[in-house]
PDB file of N, CA and C in Angstrom:
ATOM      1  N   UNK A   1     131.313 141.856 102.176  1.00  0.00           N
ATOM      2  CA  UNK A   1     131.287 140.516 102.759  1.00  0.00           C
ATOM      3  C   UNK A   1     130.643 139.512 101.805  1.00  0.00           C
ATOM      4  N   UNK A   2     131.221 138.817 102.087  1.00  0.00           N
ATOM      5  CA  UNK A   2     130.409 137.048 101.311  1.00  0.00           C
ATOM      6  C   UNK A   2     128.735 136.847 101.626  1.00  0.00           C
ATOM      7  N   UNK A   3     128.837 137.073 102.575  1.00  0.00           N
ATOM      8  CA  UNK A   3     126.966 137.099 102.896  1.00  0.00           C
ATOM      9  C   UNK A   3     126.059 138.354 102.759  1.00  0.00           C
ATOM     10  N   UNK A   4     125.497 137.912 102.212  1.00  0.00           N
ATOM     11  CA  UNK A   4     124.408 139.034 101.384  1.00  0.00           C
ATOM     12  C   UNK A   4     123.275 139.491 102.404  1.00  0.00           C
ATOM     13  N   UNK A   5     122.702 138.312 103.314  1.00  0.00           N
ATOM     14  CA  UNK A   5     122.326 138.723 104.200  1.00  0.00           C
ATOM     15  C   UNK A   5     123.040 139.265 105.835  1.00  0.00           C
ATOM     16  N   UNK A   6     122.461 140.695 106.459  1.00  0.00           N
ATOM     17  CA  UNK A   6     123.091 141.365 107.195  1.00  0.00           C
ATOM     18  C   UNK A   6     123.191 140.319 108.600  1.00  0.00           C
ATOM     19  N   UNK A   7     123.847 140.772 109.235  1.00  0.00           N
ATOM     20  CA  UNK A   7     124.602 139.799 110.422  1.00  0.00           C
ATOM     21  C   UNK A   7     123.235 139.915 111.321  1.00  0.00           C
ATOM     22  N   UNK A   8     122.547 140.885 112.005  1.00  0.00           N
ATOM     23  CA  UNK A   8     121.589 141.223 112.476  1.00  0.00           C
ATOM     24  C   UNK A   8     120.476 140.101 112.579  1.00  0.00           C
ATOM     25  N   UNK A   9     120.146 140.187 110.909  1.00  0.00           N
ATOM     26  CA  UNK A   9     119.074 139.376 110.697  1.00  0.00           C
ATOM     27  C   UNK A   9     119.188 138.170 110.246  1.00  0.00           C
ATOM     28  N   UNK A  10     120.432 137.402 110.507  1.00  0.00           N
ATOM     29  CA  UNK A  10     120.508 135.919 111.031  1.00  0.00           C
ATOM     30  C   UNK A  10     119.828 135.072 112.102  1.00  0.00           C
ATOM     31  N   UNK A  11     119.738 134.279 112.031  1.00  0.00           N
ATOM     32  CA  UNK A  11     118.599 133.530 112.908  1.00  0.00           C
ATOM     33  C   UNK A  11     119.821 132.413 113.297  1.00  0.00           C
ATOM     34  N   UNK A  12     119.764 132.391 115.065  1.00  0.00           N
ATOM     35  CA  UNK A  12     120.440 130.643 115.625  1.00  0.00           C
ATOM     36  C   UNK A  12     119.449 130.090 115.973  1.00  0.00           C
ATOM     37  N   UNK A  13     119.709 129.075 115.006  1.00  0.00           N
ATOM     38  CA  UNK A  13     119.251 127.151 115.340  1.00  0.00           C
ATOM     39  C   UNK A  13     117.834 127.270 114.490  1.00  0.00           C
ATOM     40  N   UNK A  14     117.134 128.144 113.481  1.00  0.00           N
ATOM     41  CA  UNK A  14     116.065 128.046 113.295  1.00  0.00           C
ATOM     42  C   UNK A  14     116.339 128.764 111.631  1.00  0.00           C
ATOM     43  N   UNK A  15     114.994 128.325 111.490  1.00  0.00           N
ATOM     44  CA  UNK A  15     114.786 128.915 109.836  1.00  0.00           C
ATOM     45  C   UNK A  15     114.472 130.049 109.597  1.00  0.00           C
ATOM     46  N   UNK A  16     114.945 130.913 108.428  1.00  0.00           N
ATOM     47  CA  UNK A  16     114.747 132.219 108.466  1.00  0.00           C
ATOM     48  C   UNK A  16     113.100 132.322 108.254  1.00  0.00           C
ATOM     49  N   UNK A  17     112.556 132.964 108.861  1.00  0.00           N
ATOM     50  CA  UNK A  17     111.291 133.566 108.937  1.00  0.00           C
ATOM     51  C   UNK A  17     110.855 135.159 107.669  1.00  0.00           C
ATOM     52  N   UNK A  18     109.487 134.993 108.006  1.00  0.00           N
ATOM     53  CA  UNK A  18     109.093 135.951 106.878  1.00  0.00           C
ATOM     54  C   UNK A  18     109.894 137.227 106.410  1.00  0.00           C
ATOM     55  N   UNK A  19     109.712 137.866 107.560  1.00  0.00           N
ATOM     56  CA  UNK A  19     110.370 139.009 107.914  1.00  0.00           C
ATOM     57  C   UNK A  19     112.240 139.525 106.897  1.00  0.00           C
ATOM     58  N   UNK A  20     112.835 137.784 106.428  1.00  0.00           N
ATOM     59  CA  UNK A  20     114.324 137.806 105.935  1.00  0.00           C
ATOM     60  C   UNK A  20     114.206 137.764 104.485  1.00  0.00           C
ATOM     61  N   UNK A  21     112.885 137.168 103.829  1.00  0.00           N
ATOM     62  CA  UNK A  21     113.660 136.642 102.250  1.00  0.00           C
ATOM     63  C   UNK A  21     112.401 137.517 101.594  1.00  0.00           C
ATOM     64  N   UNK A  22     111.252 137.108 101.854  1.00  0.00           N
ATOM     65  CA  UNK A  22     110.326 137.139 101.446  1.00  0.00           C
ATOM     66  C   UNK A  22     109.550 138.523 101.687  1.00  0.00           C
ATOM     67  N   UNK A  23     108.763 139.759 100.093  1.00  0.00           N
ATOM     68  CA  UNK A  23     108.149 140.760 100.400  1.00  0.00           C
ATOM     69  C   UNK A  23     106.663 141.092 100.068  1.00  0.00           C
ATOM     70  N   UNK A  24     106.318 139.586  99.514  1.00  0.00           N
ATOM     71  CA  UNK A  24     105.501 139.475  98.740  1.00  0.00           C
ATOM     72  C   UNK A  24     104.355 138.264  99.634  1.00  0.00           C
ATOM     73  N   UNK A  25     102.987 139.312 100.365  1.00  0.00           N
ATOM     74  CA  UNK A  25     102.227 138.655 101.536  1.00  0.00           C
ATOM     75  C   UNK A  25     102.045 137.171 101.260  1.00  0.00           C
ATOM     76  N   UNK A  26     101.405 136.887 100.271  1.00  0.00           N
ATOM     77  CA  UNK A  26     101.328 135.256 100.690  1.00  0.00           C
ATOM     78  C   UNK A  26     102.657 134.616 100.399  1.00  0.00           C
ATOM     79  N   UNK A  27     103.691 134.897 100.313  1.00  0.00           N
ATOM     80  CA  UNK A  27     104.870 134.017 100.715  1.00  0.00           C
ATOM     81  C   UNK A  27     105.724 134.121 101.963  1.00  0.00           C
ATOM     82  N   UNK A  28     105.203 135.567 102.542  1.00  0.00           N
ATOM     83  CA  UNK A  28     104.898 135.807 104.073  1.00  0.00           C
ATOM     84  C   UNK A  28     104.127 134.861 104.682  1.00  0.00           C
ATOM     85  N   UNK A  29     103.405 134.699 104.019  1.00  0.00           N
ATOM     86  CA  UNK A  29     102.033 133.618 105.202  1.00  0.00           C
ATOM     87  C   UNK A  29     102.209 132.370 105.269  1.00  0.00           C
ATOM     88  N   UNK A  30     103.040 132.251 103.744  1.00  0.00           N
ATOM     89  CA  UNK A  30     103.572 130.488 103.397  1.00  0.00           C
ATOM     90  C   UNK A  30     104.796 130.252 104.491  1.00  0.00           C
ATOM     91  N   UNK A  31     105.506 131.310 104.626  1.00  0.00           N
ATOM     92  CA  UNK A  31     106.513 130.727 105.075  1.00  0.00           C
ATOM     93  C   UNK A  31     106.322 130.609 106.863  1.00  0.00           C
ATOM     94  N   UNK A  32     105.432 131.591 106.947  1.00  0.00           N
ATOM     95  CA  UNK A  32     104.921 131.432 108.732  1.00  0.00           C
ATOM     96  C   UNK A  32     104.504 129.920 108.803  1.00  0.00           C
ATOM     97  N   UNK A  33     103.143 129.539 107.953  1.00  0.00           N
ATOM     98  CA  UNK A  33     103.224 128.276 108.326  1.00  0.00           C
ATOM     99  C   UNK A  33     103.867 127.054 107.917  1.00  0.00           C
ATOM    100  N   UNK A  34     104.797 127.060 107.325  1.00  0.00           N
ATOM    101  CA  UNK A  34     106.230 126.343 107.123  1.00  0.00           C
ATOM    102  C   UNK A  34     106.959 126.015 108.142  1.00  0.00           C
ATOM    103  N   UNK A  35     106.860 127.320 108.600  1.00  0.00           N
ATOM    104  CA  UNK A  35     107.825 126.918 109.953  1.00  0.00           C
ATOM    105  C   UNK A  35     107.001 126.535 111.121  1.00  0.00           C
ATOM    106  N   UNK A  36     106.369 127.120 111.286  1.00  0.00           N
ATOM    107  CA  UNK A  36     105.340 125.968 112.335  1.00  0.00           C
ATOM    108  C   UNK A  36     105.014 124.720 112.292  1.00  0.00           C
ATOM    109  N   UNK A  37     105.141 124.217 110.566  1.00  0.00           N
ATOM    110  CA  UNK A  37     105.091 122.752 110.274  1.00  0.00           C
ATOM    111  C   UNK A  37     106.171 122.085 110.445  1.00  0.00           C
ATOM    112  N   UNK A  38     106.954 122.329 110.144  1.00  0.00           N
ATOM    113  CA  UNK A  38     108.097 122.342 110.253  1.00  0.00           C
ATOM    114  C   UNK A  38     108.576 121.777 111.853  1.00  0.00           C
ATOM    115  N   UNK A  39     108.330 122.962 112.748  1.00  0.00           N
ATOM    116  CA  UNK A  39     108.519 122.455 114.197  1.00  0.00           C
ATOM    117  C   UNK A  39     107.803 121.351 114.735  1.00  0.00           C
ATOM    118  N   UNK A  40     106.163 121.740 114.126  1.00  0.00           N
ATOM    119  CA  UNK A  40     105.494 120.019 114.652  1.00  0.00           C
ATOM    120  C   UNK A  40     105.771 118.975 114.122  1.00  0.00           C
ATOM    121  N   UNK A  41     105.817 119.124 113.100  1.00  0.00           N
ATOM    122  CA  UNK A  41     107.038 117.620 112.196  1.00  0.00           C
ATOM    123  C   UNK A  41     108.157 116.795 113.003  1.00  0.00           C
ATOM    124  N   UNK A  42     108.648 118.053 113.479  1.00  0.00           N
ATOM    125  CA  UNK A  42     110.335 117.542 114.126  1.00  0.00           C
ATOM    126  C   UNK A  42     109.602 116.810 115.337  1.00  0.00           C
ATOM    127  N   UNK A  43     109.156 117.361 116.426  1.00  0.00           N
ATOM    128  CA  UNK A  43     108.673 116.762 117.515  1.00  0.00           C
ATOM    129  C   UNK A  43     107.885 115.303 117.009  1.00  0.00           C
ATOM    130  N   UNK A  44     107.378 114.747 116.225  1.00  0.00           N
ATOM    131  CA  UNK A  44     106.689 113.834 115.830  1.00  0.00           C
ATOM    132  C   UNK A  44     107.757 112.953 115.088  1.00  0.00           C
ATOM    133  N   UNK A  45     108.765 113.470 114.286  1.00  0.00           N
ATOM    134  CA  UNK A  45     109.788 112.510 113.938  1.00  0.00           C
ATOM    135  C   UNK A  45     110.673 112.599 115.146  1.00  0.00           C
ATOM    136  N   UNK A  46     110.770 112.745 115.939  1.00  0.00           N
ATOM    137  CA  UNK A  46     111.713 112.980 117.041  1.00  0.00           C
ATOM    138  C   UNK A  46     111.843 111.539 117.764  1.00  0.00           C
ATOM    139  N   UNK A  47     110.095 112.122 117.942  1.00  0.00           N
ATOM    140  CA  UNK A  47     109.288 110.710 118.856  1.00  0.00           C
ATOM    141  C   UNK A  47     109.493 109.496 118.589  1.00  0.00           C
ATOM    142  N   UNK A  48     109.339 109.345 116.860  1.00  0.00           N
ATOM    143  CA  UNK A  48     109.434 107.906 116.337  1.00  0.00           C
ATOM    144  C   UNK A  48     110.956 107.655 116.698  1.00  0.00           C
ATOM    145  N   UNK A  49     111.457 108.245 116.251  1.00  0.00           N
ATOM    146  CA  UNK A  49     112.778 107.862 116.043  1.00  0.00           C
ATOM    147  C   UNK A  49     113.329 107.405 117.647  1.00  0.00           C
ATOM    148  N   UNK A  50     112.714 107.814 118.811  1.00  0.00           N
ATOM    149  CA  UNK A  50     113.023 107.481 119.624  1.00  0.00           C
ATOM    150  C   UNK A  50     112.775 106.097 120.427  1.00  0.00           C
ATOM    151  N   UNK A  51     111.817 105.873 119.715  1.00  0.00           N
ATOM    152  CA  UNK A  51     110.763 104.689 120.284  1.00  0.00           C
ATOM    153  C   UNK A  51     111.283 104.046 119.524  1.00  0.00           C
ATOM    154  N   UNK A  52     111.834 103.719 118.056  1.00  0.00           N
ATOM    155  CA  UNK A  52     112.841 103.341 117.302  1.00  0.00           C
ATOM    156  C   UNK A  52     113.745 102.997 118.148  1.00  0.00           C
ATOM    157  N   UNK A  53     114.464 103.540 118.282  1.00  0.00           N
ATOM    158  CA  UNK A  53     115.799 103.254 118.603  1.00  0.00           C
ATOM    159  C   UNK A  53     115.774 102.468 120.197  1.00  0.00           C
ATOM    160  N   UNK A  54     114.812 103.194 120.852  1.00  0.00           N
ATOM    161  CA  UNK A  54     114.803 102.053 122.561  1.00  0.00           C
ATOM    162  C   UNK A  54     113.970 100.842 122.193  1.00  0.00           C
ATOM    163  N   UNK A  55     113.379 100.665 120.905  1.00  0.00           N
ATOM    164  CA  UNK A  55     113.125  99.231 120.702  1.00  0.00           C
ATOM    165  C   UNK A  55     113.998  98.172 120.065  1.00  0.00           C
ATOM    166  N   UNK A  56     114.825  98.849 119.287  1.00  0.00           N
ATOM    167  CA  UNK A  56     116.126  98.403 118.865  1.00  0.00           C
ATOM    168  C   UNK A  56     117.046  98.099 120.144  1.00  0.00           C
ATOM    169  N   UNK A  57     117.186  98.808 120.742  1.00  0.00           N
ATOM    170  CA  UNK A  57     117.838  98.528 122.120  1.00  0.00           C
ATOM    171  C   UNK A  57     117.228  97.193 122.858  1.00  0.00           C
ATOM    172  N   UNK A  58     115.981  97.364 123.058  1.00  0.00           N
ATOM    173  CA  UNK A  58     115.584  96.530 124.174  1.00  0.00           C
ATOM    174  C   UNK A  58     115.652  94.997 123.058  1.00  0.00           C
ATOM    175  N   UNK A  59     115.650  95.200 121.763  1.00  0.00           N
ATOM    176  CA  UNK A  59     115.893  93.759 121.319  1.00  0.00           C
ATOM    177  C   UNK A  59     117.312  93.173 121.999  1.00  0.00           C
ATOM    178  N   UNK A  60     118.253  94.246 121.347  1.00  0.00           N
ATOM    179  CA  UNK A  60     119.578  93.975 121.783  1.00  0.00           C
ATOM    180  C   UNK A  60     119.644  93.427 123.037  1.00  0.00           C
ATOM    181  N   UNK A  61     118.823  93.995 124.280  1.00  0.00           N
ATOM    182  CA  UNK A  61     119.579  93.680 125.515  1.00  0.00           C
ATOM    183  C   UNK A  61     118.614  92.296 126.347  1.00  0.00           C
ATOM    184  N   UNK A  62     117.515  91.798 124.971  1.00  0.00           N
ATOM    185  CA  UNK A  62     116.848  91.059 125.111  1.00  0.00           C
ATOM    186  C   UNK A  62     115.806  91.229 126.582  1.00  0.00           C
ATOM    187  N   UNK A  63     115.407  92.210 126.851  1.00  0.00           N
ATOM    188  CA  UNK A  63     115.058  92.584 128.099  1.00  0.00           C
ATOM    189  C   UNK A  63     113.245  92.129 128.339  1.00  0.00           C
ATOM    190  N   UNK A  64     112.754  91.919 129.493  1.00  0.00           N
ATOM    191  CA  UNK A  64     111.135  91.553 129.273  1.00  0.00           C
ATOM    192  C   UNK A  64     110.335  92.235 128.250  1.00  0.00           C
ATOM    193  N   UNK A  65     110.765  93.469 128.661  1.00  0.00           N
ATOM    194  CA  UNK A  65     109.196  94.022 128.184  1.00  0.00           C
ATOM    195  C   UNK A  65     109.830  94.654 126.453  1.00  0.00           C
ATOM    196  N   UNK A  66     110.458  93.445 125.968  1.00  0.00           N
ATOM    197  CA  UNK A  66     110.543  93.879 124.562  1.00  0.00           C
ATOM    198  C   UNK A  66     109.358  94.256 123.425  1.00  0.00           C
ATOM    199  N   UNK A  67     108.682  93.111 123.954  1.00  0.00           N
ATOM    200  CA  UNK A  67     107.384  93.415 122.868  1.00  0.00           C
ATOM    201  C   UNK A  67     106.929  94.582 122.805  1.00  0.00           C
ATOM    202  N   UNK A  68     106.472  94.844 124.270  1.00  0.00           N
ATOM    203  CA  UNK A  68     106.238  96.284 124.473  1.00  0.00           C
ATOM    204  C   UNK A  68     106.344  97.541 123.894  1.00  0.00           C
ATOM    205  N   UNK A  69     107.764  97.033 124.267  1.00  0.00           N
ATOM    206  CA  UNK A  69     108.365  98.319 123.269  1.00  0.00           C
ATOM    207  C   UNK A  69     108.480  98.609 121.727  1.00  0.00           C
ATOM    208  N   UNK A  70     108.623  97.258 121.002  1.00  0.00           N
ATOM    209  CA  UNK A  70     107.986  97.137 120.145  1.00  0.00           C
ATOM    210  C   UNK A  70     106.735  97.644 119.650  1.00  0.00           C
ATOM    211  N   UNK A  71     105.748  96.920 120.006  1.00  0.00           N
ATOM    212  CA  UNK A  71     104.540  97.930 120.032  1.00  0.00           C
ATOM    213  C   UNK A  71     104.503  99.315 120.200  1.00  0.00           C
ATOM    214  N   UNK A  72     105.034  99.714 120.937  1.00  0.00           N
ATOM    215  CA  UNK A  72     104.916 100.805 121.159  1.00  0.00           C
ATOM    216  C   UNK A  72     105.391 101.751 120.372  1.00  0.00           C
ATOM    217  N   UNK A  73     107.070 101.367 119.523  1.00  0.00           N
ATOM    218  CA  UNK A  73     107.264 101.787 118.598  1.00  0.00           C
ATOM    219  C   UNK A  73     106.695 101.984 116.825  1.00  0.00           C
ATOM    220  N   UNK A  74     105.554 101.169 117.137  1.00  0.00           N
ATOM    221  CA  UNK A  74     104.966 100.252 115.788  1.00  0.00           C
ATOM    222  C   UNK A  74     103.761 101.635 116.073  1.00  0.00           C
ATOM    223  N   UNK A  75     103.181 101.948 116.751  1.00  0.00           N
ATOM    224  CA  UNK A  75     102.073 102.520 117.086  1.00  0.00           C
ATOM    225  C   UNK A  75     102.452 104.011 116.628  1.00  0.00           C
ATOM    226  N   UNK A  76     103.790 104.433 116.992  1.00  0.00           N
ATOM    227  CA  UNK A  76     104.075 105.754 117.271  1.00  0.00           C
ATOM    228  C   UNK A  76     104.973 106.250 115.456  1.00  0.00           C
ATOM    229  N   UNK A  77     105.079 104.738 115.019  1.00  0.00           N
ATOM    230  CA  UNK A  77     105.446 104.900 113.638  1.00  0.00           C
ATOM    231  C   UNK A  77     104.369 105.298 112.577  1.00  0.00           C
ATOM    232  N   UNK A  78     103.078 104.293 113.358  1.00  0.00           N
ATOM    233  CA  UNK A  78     102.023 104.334 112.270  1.00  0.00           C
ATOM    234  C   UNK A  78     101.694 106.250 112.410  1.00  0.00           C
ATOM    235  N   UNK A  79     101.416 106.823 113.741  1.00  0.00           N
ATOM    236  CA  UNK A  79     101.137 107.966 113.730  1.00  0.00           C
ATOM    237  C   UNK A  79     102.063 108.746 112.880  1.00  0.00           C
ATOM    238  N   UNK A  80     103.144 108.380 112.770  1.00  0.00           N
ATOM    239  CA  UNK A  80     104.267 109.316 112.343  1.00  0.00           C
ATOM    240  C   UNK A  80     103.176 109.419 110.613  1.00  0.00           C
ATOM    241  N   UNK A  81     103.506 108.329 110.546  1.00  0.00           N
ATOM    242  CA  UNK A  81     102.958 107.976 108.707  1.00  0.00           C
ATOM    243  C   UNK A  81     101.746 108.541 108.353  1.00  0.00           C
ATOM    244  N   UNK A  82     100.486 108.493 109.480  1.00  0.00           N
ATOM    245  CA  UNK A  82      99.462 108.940 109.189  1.00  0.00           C
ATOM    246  C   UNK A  82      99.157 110.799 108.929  1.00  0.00           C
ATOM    247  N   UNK A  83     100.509 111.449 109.481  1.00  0.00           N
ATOM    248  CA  UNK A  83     100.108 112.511 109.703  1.00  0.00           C
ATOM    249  C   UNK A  83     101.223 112.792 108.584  1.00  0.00           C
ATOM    250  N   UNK A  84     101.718 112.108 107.888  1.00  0.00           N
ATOM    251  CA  UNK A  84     102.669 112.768 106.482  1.00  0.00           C
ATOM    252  C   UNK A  84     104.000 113.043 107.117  1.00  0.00           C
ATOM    253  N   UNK A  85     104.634 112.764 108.092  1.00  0.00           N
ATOM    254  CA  UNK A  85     105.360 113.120 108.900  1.00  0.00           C
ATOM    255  C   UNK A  85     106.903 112.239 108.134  1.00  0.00           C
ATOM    256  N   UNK A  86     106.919 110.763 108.181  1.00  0.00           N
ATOM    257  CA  UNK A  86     107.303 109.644 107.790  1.00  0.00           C
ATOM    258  C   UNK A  86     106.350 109.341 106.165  1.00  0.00           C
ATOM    259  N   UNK A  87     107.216 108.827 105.212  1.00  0.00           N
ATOM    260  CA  UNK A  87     106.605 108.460 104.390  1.00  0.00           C
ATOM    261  C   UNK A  87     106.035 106.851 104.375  1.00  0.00           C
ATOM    262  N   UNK A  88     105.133 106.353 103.936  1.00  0.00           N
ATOM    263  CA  UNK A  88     104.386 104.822 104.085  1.00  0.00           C
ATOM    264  C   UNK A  88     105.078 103.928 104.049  1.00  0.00           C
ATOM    265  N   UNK A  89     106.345 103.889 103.571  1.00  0.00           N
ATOM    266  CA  UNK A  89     106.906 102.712 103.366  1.00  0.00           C
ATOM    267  C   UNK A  89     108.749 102.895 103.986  1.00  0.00           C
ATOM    268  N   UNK A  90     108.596 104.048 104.317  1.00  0.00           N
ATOM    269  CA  UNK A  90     109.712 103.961 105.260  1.00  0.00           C
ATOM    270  C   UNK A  90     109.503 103.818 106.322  1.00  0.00           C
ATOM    271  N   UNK A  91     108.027 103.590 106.568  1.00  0.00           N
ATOM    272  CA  UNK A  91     107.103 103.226 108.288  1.00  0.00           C
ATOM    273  C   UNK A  91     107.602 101.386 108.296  1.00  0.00           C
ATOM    274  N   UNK A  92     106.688 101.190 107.220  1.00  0.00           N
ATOM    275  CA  UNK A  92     106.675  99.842 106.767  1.00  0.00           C
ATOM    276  C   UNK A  92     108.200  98.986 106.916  1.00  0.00           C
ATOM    277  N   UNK A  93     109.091  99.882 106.472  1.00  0.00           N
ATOM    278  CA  UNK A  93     110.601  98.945 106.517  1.00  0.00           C
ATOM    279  C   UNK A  93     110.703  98.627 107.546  1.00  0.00           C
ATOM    280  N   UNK A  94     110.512 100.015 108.758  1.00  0.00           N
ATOM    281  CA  UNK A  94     111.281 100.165 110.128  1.00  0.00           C
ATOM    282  C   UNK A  94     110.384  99.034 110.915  1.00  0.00           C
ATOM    283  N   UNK A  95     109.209  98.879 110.149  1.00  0.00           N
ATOM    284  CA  UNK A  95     108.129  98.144 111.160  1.00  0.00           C
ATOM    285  C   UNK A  95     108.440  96.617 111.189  1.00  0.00           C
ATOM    286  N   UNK A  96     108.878  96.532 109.714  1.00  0.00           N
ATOM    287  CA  UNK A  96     109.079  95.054 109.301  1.00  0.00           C
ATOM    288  C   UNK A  96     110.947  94.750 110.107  1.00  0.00           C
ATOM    289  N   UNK A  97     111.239  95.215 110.078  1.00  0.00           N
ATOM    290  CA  UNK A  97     112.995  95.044 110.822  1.00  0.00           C
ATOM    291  C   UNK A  97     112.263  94.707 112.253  1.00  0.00           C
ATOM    292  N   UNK A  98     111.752  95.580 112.833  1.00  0.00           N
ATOM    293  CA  UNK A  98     111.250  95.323 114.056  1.00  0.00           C
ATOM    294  C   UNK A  98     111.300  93.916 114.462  1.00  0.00           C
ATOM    295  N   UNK A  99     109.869  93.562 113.602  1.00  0.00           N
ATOM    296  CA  UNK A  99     108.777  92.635 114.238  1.00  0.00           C
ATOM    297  C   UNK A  99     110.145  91.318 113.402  1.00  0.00           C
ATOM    298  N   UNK A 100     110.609  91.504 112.318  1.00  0.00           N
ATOM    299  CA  UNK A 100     111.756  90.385 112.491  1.00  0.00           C
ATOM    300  C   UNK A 100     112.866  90.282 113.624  1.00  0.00           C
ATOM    301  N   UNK A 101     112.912  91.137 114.026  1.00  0.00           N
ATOM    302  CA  UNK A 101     114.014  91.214 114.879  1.00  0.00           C
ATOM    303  C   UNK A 101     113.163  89.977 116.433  1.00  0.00           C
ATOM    304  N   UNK A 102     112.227  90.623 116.549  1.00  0.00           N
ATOM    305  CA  UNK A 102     111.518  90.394 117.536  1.00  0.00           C
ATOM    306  C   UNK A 102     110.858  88.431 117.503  1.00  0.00           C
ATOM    307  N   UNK A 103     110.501  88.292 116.009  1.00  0.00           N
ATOM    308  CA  UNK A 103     110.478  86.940 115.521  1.00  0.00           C
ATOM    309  C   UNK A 103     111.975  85.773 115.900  1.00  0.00           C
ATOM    310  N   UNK A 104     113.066  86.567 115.222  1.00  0.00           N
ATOM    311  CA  UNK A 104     114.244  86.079 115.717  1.00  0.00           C
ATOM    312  C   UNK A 104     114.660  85.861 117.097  1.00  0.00           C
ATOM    313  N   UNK A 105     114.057  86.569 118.282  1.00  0.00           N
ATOM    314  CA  UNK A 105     114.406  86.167 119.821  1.00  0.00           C
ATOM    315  C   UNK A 105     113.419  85.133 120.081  1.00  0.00           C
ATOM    316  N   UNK A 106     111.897  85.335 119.518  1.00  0.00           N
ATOM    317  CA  UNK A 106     110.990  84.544 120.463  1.00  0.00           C
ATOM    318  C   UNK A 106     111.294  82.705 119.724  1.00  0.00           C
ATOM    319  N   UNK A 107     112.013  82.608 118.361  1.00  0.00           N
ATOM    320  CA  UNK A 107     112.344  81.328 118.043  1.00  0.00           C
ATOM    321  C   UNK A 107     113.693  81.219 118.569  1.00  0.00           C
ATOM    322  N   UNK A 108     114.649  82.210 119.361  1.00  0.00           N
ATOM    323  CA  UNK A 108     116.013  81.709 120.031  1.00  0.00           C
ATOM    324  C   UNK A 108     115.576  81.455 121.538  1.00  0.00           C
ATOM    325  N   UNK A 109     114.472  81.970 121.989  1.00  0.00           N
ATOM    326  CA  UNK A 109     113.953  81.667 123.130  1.00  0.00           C
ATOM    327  C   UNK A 109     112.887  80.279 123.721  1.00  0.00           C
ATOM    328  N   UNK A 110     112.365  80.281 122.193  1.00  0.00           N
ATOM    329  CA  UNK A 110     112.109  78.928 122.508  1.00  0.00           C
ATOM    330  C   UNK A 110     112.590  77.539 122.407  1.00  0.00           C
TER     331      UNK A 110
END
């Protein structure tokens, strides 16, 4: 067969773990906590990206509690950034689109 590794010790939806590549202990231990970083990473970019995107929304649908959400997305970006999750200045872009976006309604609103 084309795959070198056995059908068995395939992994669905996740990264191969120690146990598949690796025989040599500390790249056993590296890769355990890889993947644990790995999973808390995702949940934390998950988040942003979500609060992202329903603040992008609520600009769109021009709705009250835009700021809000704004903020709220601004807050959950900075965490993203602080914990290495997001890099500093891809916080910074998403933050700055925001708060323009948000500049642009409150001068069409007034």
């Amino acid at each position: 067969p084309s795959c070198r590794i056995p059908p068995c010790r395939k992994k669905q939806g996740t990264k191969f773990l120690e146990e598949d590549l690796a025989n040599i202990q500390s790249q056993i231990k590296r890769n355990r906590q890889n993947e644990k970083r790995r999973l808390r990473n995702r949940n934390v970019r998950g988040a942003a990206r979500t609060a992202d995107n329903a603040a992008r929304k609520a600009v769109a649908e021009n709705t009250p509690e835009t700021k809000a959400s704004i903020m709220t997305a601004i807050s959950v970006l900075d965490k993203a950034a602080e914990k290495g999750v997001l890099h500093k200045n891809t916080v910074a872009r998403r933050k700055s689109r925001l708060m323009k976006a948000l500049a642009a309604l409150t001068k069409k609103s007034a």
